[in-house]
Protein backbone atom coordinates (compact mmCIF):
# COMPACT_ATOMS: atom_id res chain seq x y z
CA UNK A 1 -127.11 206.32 34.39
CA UNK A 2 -125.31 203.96 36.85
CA UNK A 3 -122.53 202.25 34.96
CA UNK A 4 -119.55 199.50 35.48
CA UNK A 5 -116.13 200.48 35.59
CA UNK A 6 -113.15 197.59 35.21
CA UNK A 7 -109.96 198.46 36.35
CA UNK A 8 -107.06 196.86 34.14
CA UNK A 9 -103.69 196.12 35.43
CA UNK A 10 -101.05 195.28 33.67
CA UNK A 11 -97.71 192.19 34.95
CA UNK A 12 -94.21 192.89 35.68
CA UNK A 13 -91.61 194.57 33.47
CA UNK A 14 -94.93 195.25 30.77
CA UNK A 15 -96.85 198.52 30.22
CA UNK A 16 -100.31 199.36 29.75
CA UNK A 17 -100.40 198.34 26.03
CA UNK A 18 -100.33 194.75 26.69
CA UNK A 19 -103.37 194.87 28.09
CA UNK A 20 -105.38 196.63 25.12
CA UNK A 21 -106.42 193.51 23.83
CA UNK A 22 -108.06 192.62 27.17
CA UNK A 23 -109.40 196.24 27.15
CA UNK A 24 -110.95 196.35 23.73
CA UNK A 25 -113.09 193.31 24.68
CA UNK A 26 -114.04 195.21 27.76
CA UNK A 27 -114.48 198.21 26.04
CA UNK A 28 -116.67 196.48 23.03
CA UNK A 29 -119.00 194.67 25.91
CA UNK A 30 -120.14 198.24 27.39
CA UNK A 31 -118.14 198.44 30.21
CA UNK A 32 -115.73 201.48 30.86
CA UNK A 33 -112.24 200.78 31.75
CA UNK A 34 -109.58 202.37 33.22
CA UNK A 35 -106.29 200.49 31.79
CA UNK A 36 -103.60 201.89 34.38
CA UNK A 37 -99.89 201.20 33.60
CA UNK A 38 -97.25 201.76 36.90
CA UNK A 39 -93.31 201.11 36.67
CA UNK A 40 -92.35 197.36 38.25
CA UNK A 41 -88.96 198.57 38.16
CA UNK A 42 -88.74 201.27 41.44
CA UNK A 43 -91.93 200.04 43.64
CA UNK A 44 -93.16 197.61 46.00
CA UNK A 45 -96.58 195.92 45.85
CA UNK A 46 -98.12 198.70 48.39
CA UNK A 47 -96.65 201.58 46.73
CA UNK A 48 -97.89 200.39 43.16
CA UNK A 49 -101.37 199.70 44.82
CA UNK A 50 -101.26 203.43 46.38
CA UNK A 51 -100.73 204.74 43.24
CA UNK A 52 -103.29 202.60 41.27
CA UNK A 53 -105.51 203.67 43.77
CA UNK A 54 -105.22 207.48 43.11
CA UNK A 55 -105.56 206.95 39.57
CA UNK A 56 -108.75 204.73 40.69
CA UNK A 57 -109.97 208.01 42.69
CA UNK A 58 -109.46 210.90 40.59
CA UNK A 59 -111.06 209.05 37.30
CA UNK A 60 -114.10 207.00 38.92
CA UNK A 61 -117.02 208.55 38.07
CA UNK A 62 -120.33 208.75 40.30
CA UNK A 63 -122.14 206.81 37.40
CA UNK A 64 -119.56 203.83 38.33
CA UNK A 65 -121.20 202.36 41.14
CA UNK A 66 -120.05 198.88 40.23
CA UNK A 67 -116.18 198.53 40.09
CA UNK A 68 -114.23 195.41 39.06
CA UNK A 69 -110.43 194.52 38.28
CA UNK A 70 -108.75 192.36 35.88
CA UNK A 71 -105.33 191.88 36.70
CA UNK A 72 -102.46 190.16 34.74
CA UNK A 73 -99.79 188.21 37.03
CA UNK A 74 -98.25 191.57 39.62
CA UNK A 75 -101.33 193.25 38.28
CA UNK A 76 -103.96 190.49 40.12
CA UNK A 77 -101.45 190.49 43.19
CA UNK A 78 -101.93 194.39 43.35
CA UNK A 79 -105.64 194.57 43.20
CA UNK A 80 -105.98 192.03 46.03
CA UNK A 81 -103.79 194.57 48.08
CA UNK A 82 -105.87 197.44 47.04
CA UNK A 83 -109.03 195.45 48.06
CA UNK A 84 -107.71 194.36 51.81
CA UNK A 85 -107.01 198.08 52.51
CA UNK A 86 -109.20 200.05 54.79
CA UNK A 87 -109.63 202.83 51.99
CA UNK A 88 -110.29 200.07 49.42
CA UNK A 89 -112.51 201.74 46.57
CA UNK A 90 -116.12 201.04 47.55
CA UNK A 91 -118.26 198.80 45.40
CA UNK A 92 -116.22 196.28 44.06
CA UNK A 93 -117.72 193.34 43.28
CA UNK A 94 -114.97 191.12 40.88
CA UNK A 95 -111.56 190.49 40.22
CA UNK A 96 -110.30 188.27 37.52
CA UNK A 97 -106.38 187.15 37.87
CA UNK A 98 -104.44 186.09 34.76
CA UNK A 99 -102.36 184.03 35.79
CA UNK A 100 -101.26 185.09 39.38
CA UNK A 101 -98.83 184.07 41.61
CA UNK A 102 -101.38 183.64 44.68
CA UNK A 103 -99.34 181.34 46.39
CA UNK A 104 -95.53 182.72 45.86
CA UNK A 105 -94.09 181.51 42.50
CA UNK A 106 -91.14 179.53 42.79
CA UNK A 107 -89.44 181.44 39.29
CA UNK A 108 -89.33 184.59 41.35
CA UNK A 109 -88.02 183.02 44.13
CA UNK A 110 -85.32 181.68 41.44
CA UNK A 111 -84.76 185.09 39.77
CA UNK A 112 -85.03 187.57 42.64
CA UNK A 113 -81.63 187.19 43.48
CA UNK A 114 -80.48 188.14 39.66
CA UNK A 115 -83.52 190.34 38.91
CA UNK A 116 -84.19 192.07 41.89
CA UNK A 117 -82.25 195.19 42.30
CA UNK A 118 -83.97 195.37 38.74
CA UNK A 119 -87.81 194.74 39.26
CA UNK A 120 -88.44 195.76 42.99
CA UNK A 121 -91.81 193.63 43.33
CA UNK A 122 -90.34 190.61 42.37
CA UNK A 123 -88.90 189.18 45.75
CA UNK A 124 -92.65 189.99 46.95
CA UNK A 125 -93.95 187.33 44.92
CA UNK A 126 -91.40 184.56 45.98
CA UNK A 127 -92.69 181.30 47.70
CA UNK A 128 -91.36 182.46 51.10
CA UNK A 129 -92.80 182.00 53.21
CA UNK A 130 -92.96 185.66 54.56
CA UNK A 131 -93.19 187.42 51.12
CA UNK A 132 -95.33 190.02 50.82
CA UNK A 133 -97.64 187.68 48.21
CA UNK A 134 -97.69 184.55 50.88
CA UNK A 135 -99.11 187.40 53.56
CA UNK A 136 -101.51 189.00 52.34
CA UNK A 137 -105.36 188.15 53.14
CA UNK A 138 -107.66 187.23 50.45
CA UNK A 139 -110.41 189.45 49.76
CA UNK A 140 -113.12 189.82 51.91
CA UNK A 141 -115.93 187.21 51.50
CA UNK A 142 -118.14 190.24 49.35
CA UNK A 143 -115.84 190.01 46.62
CA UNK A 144 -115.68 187.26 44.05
CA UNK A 145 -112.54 185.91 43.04
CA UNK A 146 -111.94 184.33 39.15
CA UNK A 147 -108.90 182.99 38.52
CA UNK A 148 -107.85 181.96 34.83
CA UNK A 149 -104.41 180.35 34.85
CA UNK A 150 -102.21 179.40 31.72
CA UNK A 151 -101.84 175.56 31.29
CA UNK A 152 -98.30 176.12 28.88
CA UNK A 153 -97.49 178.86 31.76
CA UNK A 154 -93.69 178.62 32.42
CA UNK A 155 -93.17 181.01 35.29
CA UNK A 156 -96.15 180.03 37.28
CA UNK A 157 -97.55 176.61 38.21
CA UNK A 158 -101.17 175.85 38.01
CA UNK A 159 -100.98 175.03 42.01
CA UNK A 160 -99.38 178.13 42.61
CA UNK A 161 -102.27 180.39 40.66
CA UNK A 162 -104.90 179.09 43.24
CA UNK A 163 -106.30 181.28 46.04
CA UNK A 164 -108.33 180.48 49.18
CA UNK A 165 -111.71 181.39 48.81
CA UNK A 166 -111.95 182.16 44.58
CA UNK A 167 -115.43 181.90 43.37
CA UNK A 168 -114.16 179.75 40.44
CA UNK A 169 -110.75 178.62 38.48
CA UNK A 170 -110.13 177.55 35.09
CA UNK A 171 -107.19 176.54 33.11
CA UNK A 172 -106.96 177.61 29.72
CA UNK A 173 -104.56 176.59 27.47
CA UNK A 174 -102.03 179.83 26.76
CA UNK A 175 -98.60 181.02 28.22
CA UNK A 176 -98.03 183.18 30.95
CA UNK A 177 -96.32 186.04 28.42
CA UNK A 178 -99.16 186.13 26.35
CA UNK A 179 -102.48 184.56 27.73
CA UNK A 180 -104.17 187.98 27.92
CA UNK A 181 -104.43 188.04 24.34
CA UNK A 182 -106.43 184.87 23.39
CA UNK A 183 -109.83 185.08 22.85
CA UNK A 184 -110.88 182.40 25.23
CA UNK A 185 -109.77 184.42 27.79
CA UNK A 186 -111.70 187.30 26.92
CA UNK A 187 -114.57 184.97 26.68
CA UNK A 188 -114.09 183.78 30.09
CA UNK A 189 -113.22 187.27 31.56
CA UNK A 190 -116.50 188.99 30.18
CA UNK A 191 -118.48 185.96 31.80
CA UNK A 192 -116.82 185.96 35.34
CA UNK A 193 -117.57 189.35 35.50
CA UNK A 194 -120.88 188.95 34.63
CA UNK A 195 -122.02 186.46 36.06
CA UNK A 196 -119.41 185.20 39.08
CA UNK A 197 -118.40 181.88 36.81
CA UNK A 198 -116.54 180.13 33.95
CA UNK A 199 -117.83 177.93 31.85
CA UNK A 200 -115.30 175.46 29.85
């Protein structure tokens, strides 16, 4: 029985328990998920993605031929790397970013000379630029992009959540800390992937 399988990644300097919330609502709407938590302290962007990737591999089962992402902050940055690779996972269809930094975010630029020998990603995510964030290619056009950014944010502007070529973009109100436990943006996560839009 063919089945969907999200793939939930947690931001910086959090763990995979931040995104239970996010993965109980995805859990208690059929889907199976795969909530993998990574170290932001010792890795760049591509190594994290590698190892997501793996994890991806070795737990996808042949009944998953749908595959989606939801990614909080690092964790939407690292599934658009994963999907621009030439070993990308085959059949994904969705990704929906909490709150990303899609266009650099100029707090990390602002912190990554304090915090970076700390959290290793973070100067990837700067507005430079040449960071790694600023570089990287959107998905390719069979993918649909939702992005749900955090009106009360504080380390990432609306502007700076957007990406060229998302399917759709809503702002809800929440902080950046804690939007992926509100309910609206369970509401709205369970509908992008569903159907490829939000509605307000």
């Amino acid at each position: 029985m063919a089945r969907e399988l999200v793939v939930v990644l947690h931001g910086m300097g959090r763990t995979a328990r931040s995104m239970r919330p996010v993965e109980d609502a995805l859990r208690n709407a059929g889907y199976d998920v795969l909530n993998i938590g990574y170290s932001s302290y010792c890795c760049s962007i591509a190594e994290l993605g590698q190892t997501v990737q793996r994890e991806v591999a070795a737990k996808r089962g042949p009944q998953h031929d749908r595959v989606h992402f939801v990614g909080h902050s690092l964790g939407g940055i690292i599934a658009r790397w994963i999907v621009t690779q030439p070993d990308a996972p085959r059949g994904v269809v969705r990704i929906v970013m909490l709150a990303p930094p899609n266009q650099g975010a100029e707090s990390a630029s602002r912190y990554a000379g304090v915090a970076g020998w700390l959290l290793e990603p973070i100067d990837e995510l700067s507005d430079d630029s040449t960071s790694t964030v600023r570089r990287l290619p959107p998905p390719h056009a069979g993918i649909e992009v939702g992005v749900i950014a955090a009106r009360d944010d504080g380390k990432v502007r609306v502007d700076e959540t957007r990406l060229p070529g998302q399917r759709a973009h809503i702002v809800v109100k929440a902080n950046h800390t804690f939007i992926m436990r509100e309910p609206e943006v369970h509401r709205l996560t369970l509908e992008f992937l569903r159907t490829g839009t939000f509605t307000p």
